[in-house]
N, C-alpha and C. Protein backbone atom coordinates (compact mmCIF):
# COMPACT_ATOMS: atom_id res chain seq x y z
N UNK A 1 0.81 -1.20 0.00
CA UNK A 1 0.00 0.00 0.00
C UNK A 1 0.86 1.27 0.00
N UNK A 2 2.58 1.30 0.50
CA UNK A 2 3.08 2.14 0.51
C UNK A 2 3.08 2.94 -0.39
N UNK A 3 3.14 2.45 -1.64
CA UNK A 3 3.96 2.08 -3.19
C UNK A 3 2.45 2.99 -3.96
N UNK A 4 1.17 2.91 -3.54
CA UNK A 4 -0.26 2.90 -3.75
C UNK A 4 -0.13 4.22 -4.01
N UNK A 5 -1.31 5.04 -5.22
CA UNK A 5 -1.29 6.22 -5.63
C UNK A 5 -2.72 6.81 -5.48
N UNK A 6 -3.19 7.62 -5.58
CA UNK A 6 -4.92 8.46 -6.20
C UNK A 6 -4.55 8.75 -7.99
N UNK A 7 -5.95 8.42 -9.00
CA UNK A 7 -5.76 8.41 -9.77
C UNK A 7 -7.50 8.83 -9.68
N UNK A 8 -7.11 10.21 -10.63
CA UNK A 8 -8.47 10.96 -10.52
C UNK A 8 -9.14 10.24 -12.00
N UNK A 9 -10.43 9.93 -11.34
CA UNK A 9 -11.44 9.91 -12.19
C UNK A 9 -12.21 10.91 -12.98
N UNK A 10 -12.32 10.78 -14.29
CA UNK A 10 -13.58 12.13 -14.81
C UNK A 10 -14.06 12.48 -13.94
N UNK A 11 -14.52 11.87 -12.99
CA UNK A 11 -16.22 12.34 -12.26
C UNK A 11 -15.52 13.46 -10.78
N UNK A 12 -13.96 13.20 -10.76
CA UNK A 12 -13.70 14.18 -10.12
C UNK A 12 -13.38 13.52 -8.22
N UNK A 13 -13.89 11.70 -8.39
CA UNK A 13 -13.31 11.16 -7.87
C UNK A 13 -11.92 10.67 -7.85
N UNK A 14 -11.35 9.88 -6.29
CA UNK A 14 -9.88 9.61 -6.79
C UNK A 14 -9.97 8.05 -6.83
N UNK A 15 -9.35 7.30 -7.35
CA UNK A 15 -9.26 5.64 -6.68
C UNK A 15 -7.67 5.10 -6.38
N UNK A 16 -7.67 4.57 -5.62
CA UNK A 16 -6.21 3.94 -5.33
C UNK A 16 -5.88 3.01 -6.05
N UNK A 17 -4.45 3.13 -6.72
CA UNK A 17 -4.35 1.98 -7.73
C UNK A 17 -2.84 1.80 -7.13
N UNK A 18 -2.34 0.82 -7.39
CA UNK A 18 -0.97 0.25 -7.05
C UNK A 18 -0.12 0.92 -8.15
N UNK A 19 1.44 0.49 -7.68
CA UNK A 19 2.61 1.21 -8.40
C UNK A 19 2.44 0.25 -10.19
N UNK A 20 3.00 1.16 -10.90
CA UNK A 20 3.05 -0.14 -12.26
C UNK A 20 4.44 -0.97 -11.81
N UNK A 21 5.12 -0.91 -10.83
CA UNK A 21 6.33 -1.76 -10.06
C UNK A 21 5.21 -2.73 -9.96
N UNK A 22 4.61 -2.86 -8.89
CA UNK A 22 3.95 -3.58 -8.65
C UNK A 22 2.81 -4.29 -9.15
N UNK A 23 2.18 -3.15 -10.09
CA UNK A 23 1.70 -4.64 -11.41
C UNK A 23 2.26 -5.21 -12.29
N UNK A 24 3.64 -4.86 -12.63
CA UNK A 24 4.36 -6.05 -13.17
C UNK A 24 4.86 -6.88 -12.42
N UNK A 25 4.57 -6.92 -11.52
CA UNK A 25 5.18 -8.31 -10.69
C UNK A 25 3.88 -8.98 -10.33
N UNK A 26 3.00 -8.02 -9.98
CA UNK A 26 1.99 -9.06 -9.71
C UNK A 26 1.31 -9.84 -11.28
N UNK A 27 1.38 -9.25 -12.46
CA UNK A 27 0.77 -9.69 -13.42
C UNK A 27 2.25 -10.96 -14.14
N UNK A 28 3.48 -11.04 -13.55
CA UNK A 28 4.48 -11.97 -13.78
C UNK A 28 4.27 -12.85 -13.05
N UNK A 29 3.78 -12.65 -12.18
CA UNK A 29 3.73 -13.98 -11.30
C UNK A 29 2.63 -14.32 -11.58
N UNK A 30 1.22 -13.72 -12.10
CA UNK A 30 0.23 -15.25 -12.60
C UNK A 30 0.72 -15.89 -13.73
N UNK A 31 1.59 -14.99 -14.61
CA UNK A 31 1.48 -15.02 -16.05
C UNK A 31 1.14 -15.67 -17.25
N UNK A 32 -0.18 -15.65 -16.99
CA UNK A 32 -1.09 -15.79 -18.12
C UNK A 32 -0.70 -15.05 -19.25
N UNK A 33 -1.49 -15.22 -20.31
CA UNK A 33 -1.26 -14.51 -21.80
C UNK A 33 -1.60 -13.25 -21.55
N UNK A 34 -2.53 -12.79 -21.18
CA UNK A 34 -3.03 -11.67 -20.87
C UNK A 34 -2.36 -10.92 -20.57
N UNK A 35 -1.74 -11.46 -19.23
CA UNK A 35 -0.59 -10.40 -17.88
C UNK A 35 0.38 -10.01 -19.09
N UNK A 36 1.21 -11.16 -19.53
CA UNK A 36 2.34 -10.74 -20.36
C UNK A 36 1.57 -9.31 -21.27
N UNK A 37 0.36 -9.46 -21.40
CA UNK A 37 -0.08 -8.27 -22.78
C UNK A 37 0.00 -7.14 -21.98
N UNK A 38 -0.59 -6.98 -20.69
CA UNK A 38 -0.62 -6.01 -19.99
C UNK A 38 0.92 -5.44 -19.22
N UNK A 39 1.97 -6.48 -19.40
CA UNK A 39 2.78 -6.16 -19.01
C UNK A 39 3.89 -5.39 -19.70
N UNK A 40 3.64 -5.61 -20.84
CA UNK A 40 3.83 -4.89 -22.26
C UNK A 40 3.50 -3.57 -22.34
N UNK A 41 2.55 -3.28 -22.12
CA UNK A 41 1.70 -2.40 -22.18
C UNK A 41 2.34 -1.30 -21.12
N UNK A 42 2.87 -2.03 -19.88
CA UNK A 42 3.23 -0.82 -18.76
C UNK A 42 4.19 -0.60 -19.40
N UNK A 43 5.27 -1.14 -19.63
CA UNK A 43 6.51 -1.12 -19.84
C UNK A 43 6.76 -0.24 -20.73
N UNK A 44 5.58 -0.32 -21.98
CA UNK A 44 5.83 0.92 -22.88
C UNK A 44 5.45 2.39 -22.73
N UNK A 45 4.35 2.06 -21.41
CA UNK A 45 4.18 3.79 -20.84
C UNK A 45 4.88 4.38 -19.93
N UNK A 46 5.65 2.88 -19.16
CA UNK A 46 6.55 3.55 -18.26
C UNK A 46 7.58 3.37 -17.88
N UNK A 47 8.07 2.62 -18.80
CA UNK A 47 9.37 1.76 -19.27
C UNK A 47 10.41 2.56 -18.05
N UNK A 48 10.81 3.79 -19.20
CA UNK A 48 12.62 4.67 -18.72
C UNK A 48 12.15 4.94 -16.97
N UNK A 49 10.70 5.17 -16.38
CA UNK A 49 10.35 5.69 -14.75
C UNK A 49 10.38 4.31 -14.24
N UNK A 50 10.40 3.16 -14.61
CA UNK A 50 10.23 2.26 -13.37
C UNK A 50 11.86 1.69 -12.94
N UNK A 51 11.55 1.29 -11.15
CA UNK A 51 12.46 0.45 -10.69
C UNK A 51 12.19 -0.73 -11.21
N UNK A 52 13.90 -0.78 -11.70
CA UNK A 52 13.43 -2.56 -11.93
C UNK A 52 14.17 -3.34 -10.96
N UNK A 53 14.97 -2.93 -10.50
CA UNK A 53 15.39 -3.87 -9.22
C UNK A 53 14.96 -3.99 -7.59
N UNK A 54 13.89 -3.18 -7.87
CA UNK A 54 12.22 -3.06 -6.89
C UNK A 54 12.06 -4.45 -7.57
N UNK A 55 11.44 -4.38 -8.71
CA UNK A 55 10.79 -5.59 -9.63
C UNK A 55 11.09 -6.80 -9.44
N UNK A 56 12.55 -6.75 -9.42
CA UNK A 56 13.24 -8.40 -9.87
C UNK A 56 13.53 -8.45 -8.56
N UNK A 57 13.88 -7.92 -7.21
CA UNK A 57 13.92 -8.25 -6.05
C UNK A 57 12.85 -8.92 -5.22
N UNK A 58 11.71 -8.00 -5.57
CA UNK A 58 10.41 -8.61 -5.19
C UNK A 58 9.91 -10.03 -6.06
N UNK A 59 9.77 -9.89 -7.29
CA UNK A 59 9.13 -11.03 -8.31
C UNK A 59 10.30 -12.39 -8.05
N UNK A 60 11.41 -12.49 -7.74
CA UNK A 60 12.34 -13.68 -7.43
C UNK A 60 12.21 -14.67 -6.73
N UNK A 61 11.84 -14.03 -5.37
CA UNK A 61 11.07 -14.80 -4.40
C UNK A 61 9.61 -15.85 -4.41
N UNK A 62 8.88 -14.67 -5.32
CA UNK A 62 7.54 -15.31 -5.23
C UNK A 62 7.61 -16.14 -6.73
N UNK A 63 8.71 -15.88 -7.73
CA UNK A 63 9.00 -16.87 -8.80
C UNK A 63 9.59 -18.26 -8.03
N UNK A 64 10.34 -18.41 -7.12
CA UNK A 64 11.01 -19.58 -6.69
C UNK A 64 9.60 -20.12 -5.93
N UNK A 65 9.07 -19.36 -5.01
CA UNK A 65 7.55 -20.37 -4.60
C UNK A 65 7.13 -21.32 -5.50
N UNK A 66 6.58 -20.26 -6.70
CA UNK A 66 5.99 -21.03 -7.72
C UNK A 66 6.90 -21.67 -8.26
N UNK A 67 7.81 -22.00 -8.21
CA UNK A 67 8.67 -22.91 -8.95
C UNK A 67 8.45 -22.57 -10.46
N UNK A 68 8.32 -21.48 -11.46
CA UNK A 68 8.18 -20.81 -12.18
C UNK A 68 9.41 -19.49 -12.76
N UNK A 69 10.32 -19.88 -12.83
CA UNK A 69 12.13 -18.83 -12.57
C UNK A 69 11.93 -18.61 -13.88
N UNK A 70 11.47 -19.20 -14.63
CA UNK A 70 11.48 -18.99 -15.88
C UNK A 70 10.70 -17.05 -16.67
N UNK A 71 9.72 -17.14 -15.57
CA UNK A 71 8.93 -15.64 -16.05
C UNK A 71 9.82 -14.42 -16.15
N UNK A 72 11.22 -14.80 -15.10
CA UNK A 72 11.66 -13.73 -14.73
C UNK A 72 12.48 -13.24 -15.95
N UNK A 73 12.69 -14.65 -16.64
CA UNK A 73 13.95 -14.02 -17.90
C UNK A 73 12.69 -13.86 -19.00
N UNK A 74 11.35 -14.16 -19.42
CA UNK A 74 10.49 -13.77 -19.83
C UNK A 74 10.42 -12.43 -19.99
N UNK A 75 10.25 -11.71 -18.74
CA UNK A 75 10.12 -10.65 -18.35
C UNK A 75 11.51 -9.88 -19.15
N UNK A 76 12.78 -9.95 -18.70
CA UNK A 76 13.88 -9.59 -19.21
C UNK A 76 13.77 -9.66 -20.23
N UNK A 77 13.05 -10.17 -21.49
CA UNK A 77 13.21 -10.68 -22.90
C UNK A 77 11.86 -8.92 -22.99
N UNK A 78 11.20 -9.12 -22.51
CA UNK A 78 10.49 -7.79 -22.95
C UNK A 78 10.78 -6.70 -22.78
N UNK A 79 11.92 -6.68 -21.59
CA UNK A 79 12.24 -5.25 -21.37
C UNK A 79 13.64 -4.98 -22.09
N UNK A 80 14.28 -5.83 -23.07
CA UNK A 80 15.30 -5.49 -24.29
C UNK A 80 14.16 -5.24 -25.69
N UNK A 81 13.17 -5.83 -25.08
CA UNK A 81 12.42 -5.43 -26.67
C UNK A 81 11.93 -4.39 -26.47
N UNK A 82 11.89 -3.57 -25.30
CA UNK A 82 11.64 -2.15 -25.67
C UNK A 82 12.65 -1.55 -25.05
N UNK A 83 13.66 -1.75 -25.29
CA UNK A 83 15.23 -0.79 -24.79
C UNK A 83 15.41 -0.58 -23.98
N UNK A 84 14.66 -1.63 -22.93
CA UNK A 84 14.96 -0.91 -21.35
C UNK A 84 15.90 -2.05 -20.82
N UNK A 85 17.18 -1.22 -19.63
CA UNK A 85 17.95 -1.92 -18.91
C UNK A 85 18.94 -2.48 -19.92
């Protein structure tokens, strides 16, 4: 929740949404087809602003749970395809 922002709505409301740090890790660790699309997607709006060793510090751990190590160089394979790191 630290990490957590306000993101104003048209209507002039705010809603709390998490860091995009933190939805790429949370959308790497289900990683479904989808996540990877959406994870794409951050990366290209916020590629050069994010920590990535926030990212890969946090996502390592909960990759070895899942016995799943593989997402992490997944992940790395998308962030040379858009010039990041």
């Amino acid at each position: 929740m630290e990490r957590a922002s306000p993101w104003k709505l048209e209507s002039g409301e705010h809603l709390i949404t998490c860091s995009a740090e933190d939805l790429i890790i949370h959308k790497a660790f289900a990683g479904r087809n989808r996540d990877w699309a959406d994870i794409e997607h951050v990366l290209e709006r916020h590629g050069p602003h994010l920590n990535f060793q926030l990212i890969f510090d946090e996502l390592r751990p909960l990759l070895e749970l899942k016995e799943e190590p593989e997402n992490e160089e997944r992940l790395r394979r998308l962030m040379e395809r858009e010039g990041l790191r």
